[in-house]
Protein backbone atom coordinates (compact mmCIF):
# COMPACT_ATOMS: atom_id res chain seq x y z
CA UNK A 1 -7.99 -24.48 24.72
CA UNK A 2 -11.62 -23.55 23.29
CA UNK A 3 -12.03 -19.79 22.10
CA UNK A 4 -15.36 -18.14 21.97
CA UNK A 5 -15.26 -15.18 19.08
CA UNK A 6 -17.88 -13.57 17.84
CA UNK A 7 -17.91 -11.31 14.54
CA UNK A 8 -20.19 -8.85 15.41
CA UNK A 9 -17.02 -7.11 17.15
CA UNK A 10 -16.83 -5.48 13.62
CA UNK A 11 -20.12 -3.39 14.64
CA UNK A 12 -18.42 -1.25 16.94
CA UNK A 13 -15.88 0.99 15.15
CA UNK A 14 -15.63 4.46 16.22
CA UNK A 15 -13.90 6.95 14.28
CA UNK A 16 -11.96 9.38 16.77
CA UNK A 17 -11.04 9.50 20.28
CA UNK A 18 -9.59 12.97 22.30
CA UNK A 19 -6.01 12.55 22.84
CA UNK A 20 -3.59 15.59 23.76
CA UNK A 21 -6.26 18.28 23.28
CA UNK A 22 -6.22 16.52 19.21
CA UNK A 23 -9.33 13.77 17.61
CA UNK A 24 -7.09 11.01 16.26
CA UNK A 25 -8.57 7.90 14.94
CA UNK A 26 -9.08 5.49 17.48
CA UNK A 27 -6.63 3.02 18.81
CA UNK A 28 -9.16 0.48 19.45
CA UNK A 29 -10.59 -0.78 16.37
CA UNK A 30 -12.01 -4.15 14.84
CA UNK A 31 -8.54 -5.21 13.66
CA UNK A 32 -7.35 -6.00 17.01
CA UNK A 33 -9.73 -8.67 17.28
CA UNK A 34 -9.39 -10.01 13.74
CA UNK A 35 -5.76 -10.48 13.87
CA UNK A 36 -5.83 -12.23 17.07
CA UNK A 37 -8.05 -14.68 15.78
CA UNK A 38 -6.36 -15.23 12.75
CA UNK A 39 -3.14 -16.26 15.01
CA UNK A 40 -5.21 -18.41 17.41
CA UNK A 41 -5.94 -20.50 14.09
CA UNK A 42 -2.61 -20.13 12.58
CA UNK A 43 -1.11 -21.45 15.76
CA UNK A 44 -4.24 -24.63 16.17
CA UNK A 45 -4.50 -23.48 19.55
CA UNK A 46 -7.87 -25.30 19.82
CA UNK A 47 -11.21 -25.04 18.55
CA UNK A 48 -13.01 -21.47 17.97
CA UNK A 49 -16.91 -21.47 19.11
CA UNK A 50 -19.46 -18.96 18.78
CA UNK A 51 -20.95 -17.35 21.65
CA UNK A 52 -24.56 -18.48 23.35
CA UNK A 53 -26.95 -16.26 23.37
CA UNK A 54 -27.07 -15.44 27.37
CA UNK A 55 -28.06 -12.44 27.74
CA UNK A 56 -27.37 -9.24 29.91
CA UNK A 57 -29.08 -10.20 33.07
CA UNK A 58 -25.74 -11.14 34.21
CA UNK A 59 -24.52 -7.60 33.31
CA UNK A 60 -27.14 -5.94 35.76
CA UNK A 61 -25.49 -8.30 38.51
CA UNK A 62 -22.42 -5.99 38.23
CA UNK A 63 -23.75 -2.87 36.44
CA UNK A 64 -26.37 -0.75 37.33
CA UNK A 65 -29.95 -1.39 35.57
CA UNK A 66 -30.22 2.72 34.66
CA UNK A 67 -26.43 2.47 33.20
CA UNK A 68 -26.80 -0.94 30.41
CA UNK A 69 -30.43 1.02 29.66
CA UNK A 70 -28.67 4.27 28.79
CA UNK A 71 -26.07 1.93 26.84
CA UNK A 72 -29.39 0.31 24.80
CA UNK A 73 -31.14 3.29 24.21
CA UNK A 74 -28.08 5.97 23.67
CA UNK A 75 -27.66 5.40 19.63
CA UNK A 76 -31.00 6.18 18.89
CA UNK A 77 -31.33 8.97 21.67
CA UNK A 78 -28.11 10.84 19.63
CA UNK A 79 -29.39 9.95 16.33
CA UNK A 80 -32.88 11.74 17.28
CA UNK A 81 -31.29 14.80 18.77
CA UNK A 82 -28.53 15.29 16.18
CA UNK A 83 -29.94 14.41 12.97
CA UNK A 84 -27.03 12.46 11.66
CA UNK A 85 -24.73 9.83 12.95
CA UNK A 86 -21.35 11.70 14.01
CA UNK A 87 -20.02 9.20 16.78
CA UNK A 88 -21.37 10.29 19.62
CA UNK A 89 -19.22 11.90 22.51
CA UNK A 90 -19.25 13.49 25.58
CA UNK A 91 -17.84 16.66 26.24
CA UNK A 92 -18.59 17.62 29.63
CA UNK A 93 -18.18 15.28 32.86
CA UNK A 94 -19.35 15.45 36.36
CA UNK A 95 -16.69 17.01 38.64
CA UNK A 96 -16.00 17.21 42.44
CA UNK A 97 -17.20 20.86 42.55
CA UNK A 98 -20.74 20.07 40.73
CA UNK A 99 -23.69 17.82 41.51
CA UNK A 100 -23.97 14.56 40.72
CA UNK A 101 -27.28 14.06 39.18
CA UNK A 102 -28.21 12.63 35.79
CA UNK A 103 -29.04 14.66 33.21
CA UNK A 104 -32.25 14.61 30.37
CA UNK A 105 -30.47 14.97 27.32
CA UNK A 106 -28.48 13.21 25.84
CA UNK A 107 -25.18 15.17 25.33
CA UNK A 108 -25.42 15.62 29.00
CA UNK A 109 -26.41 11.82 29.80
CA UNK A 110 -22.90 10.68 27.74
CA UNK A 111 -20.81 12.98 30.65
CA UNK A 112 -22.97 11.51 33.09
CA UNK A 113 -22.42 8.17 32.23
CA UNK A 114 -18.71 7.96 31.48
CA UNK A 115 -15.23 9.14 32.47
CA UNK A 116 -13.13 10.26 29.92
CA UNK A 117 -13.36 10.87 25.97
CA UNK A 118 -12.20 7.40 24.46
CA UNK A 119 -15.68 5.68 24.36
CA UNK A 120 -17.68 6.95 21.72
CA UNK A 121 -20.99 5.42 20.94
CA UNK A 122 -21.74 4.11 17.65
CA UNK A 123 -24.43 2.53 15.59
CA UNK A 124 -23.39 -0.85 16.62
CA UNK A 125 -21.87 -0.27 19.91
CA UNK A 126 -24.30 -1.39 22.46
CA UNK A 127 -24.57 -4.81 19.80
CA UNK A 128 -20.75 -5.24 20.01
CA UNK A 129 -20.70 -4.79 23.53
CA UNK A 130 -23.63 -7.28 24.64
CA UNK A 131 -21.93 -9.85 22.43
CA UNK A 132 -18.91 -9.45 23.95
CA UNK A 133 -20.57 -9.74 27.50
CA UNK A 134 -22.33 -13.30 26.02
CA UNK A 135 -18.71 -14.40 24.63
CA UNK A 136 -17.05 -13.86 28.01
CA UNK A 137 -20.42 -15.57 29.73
CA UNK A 138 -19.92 -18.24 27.11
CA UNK A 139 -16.35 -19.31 28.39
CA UNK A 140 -18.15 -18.95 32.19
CA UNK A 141 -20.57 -21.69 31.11
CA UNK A 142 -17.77 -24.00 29.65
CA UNK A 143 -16.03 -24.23 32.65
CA UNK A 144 -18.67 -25.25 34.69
CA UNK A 145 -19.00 -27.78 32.35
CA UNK A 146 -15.77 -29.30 32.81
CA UNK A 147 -13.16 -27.30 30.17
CA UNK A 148 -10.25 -26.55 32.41
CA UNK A 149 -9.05 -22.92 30.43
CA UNK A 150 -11.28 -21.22 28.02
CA UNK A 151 -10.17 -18.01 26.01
CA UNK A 152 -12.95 -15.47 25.39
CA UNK A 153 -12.00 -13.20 22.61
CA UNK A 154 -14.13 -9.90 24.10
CA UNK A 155 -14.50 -7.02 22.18
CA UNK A 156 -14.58 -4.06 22.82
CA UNK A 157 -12.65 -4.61 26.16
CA UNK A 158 -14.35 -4.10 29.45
CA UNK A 159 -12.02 -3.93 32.76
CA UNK A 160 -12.28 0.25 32.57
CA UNK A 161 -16.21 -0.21 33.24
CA UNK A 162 -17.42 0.96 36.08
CA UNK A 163 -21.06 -0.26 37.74
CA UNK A 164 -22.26 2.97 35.95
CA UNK A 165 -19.94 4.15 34.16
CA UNK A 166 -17.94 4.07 30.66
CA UNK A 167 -14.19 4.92 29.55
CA UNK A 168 -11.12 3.57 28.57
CA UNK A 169 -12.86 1.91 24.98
CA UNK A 170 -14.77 -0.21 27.72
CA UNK A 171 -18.81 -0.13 28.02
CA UNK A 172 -19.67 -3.07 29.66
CA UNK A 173 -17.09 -4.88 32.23
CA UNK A 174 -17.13 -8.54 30.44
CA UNK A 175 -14.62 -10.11 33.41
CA UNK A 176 -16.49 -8.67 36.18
CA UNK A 177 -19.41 -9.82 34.73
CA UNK A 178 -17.71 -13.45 34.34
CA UNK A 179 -16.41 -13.28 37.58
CA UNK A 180 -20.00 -12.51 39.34
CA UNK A 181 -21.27 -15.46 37.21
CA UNK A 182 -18.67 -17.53 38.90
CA UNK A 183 -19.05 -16.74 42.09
CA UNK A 184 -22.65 -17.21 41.57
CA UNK A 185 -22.39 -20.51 41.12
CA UNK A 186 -20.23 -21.13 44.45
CA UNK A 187 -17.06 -20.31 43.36
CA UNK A 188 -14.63 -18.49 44.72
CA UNK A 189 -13.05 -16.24 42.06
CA UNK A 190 -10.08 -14.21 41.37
CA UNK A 191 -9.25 -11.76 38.69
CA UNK A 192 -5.46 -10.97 37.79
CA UNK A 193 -5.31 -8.05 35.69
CA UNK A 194 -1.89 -7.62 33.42
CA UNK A 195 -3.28 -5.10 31.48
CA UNK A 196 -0.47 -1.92 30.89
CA UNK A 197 -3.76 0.37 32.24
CA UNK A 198 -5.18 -0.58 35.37
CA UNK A 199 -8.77 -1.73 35.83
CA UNK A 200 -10.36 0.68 37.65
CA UNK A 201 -13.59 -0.45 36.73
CA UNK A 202 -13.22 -3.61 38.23
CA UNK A 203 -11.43 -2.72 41.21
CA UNK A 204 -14.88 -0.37 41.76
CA UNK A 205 -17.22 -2.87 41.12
CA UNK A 206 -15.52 -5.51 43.43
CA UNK A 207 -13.92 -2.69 46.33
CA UNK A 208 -15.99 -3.38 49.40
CA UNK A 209 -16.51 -6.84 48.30
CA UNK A 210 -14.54 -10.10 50.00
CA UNK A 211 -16.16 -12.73 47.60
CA UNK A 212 -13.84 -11.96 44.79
CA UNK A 213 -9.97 -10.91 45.02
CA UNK A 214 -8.86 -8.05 42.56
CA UNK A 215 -5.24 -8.17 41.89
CA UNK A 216 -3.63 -5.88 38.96
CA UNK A 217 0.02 -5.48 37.59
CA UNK A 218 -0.28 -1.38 35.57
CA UNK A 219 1.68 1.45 35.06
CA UNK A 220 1.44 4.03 38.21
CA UNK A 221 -1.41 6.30 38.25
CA UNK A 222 1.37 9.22 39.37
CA UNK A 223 1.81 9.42 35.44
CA UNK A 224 -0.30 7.11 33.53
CA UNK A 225 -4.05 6.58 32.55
CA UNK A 226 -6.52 6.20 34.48
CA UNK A 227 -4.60 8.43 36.62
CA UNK A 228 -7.31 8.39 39.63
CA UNK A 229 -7.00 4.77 40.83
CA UNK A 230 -4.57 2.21 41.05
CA UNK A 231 -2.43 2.90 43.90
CA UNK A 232 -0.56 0.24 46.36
CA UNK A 233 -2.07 1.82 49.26
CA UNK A 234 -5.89 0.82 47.75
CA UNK A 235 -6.37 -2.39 49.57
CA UNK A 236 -10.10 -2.63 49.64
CA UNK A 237 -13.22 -1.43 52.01
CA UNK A 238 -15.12 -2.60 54.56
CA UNK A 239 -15.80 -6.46 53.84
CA UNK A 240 -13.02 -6.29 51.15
CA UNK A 241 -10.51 -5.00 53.46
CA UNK A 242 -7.45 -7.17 52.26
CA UNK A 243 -9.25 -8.56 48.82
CA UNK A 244 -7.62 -5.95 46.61
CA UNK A 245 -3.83 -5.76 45.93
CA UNK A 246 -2.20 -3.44 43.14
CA UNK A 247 1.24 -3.17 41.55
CA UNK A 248 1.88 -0.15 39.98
CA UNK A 249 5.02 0.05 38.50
CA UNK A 250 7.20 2.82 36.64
CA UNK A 251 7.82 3.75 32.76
CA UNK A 252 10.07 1.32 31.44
CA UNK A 253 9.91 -1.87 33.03
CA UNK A 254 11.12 -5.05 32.06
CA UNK A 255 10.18 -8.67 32.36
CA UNK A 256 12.06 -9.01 35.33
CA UNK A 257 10.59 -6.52 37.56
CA UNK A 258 6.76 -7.47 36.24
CA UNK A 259 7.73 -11.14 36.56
CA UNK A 260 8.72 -10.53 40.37
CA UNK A 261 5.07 -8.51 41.21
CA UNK A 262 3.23 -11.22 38.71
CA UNK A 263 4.58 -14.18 40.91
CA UNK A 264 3.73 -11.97 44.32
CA UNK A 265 0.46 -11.53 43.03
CA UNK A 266 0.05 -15.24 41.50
CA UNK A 267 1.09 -16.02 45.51
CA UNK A 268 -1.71 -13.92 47.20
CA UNK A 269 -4.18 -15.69 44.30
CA UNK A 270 -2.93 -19.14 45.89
CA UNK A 271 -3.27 -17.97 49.50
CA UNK A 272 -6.84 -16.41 49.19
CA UNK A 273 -7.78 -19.64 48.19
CA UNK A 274 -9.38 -19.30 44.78
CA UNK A 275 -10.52 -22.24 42.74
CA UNK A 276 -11.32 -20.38 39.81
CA UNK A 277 -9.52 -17.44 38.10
CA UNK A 278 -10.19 -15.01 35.48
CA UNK A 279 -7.32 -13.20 33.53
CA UNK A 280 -7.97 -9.54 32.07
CA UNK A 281 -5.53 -10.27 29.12
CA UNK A 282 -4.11 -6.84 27.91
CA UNK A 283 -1.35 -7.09 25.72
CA UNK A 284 -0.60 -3.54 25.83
CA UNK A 285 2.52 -4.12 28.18
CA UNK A 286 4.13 -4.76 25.05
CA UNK A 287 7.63 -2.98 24.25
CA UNK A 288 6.18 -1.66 20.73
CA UNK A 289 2.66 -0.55 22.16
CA UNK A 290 2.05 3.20 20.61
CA UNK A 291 0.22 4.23 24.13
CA UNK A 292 1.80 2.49 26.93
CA UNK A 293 5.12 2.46 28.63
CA UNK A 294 6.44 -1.17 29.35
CA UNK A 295 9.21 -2.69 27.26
CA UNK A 296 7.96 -6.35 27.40
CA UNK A 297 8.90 -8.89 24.54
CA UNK A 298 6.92 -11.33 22.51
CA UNK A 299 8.59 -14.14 24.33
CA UNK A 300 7.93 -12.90 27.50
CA UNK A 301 4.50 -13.51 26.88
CA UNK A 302 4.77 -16.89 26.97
CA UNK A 303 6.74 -16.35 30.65
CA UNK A 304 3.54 -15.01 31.74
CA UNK A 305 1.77 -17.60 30.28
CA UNK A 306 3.82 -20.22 32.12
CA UNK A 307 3.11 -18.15 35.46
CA UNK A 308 -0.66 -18.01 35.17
CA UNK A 309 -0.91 -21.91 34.68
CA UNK A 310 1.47 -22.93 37.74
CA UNK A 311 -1.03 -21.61 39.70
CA UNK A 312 -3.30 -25.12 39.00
CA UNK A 313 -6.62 -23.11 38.41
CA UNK A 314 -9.77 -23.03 36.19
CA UNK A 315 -9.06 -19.97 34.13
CA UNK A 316 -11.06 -17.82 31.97
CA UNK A 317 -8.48 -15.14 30.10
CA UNK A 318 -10.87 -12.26 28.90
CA UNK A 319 -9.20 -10.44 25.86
CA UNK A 320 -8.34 -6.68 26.86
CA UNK A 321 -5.98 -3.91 25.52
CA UNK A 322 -3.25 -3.86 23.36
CA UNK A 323 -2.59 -1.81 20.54
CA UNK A 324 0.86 -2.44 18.77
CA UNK A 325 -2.09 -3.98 16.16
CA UNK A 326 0.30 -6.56 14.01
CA UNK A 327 2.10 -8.01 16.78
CA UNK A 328 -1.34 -8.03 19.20
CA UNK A 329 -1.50 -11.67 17.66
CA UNK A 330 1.46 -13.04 18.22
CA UNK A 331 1.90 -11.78 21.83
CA UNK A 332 -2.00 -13.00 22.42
CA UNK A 333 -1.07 -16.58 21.54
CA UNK A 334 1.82 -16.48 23.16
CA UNK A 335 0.08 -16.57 26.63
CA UNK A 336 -2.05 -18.90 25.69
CA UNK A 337 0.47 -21.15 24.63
CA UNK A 338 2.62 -20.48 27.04
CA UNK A 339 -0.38 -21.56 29.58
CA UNK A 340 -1.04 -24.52 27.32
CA UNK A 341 2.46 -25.71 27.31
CA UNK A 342 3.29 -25.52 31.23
CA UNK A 343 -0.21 -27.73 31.26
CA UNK A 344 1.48 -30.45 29.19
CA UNK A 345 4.75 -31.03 30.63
């Protein structure tokens, strides 16, 4: 299995996010990425490539023009205003009882544009985040060229991204954007999401849509981020009526109970009739993860790896979460291998 990895990750690094009413130092930081890769190569999974310079016209297919220009110009705009280069952050958001119009300023622009306090903009965040878009476009343009799995090391993540909107460590929605590209080219696409947190951004992008099937495996919004979406009951709208299924499932679950709503949601992949799918690979479902609440085990990613690949499909994984740092590697592999392995026999 190719990888596509791209240093300039390490450009995005903010220093603080708003947890619990305290600023702690981020959870998602450039060593998640760097120890990943250094397991892909410990393990000779395959060769590593560097991205292709694509692009974010592809991002505008999902995203909305006004939102990646506000990601482009939003450094600069802070910077200007503040006189120094604090990370910036928003502090005040859009709410039910106010209007929903976009500000001038920039403080009020950073509300505007995002959903929670965990995506602070850096001097190399909007850098970061188009070359992670152009590594997960990268593994789009290798399968259509014949590679039958591809493994696009994105980061900073993506599948919190809304069309216009930021959160969750995610600025631009790299497997949404994949999975457009995809079904541009006459595919018909599927995304399985196994990330702890689910991905609300994508199910938004893709709701009243019935060209792509959403399906995601996450803790219940009843008592875990992103609290507001994520329910069984959200099934899609209009045209996607019936090309959105969700799994949310309690603190504390094992392998068994994720294996039985992987394999329920590997069989709705298989009766949609995808040819192509794309994985949102969050590791964060991890028994040692410091901010989620599943009690997987290293081997058990290579279960889920062995799941994924019985399904027979093209498949794009697009690196996520995870955050139990020194084992991210390990467990990251382990999928893959897994995958790899149930390939070979």
């Amino acid at each position: 299995m190719k990888t596509i990895y791209s240093e300039n990750h390490r450009l995005h690094h903010t220093r603080a996010e708003l947890v619990s009413g305290k600023m702690v130092p981020a959870f998602e930081y450039p060593r998640r990425a760097e120890i990943v890769i250094e397991r892909i190569r410990a393990v000779g999974l395959g060769p590593i490539l560097e991205p292709r310079a694509l692009g974010l016209e592809a991002a505008k297919r999902v995203h909305a023009p006004r939102f990646v220009d506000f990601l482009e110009g939003a450094w600069d705009a802070w910077v200007a205003r503040q006189g120094d280069e604090t990370d910036a952050l928003a502090f005040t958001w859009p709410t039910r009882s106010l209007r929903d119009v976009e500000p001038k300023t920039i403080e009020g622009q950073l509300g505007f544009y995002s959903f929670d306090a965990g995506c602070g903009i850096t001097k190399g965040t909007f850098a970061a985040a188009r070359s992670a878009v152009e590594v997960a476009l990268t593994g789009v343009a290798l399968l259509q060229e014949g590679e039958s799995s591809v493994f696009s090391l994105c980061r900073p993540p993506g599948h919190h991204a809304a069309s216009d909107q930021m959160g969750g460590y995610c600025y631009l929605n790299n497997a949404a954007i994949a999975a457009q590209a995809l079904t541009d080219q006459g595919r018909r696409v599927a995304i399985l999401d196994v990330d702890y947190h689910h991905g609300n951004g994508t199910q938004q992008i893709f709701y009243d849509r019935a060209d792509v099937l959403f399906v995601s495996l996450h803790g219940t919004p009843e008592t875990e981020y992103p609290f507001f979406l994520g329910y069984a009951d959200e099934t899609g709208f209009g045209a996607g009526e019936g090309a959105n299924l969700n799994f949310p499932l309690p603190f504390g679950t094992l392998w068994g109970a994720f294996d039985e709503a992987l394999q329920t949601g590997c069989r709705k992949v298989k009766d949609w009739g995808a040819d192509t799918l794309v994985v949102s690979l969050g590791l964060d479902t991890y028994e040692e993860d410091p901010i989620s609440k599943f009690k997987l085990k290293s081997e058990d990613f290579l279960r889920m790896g062995e799941r994924i690949a019985a399904l027979g499909l093209p498949t794009l994984f697009v690196f996520e979460g995870g955050y139990a740092v020194e084992p991210l590697g390990i467990n990251t592999a382990n999928v893959l291998s897994g995958f790899e392995g149930a390939h070979k026999l």
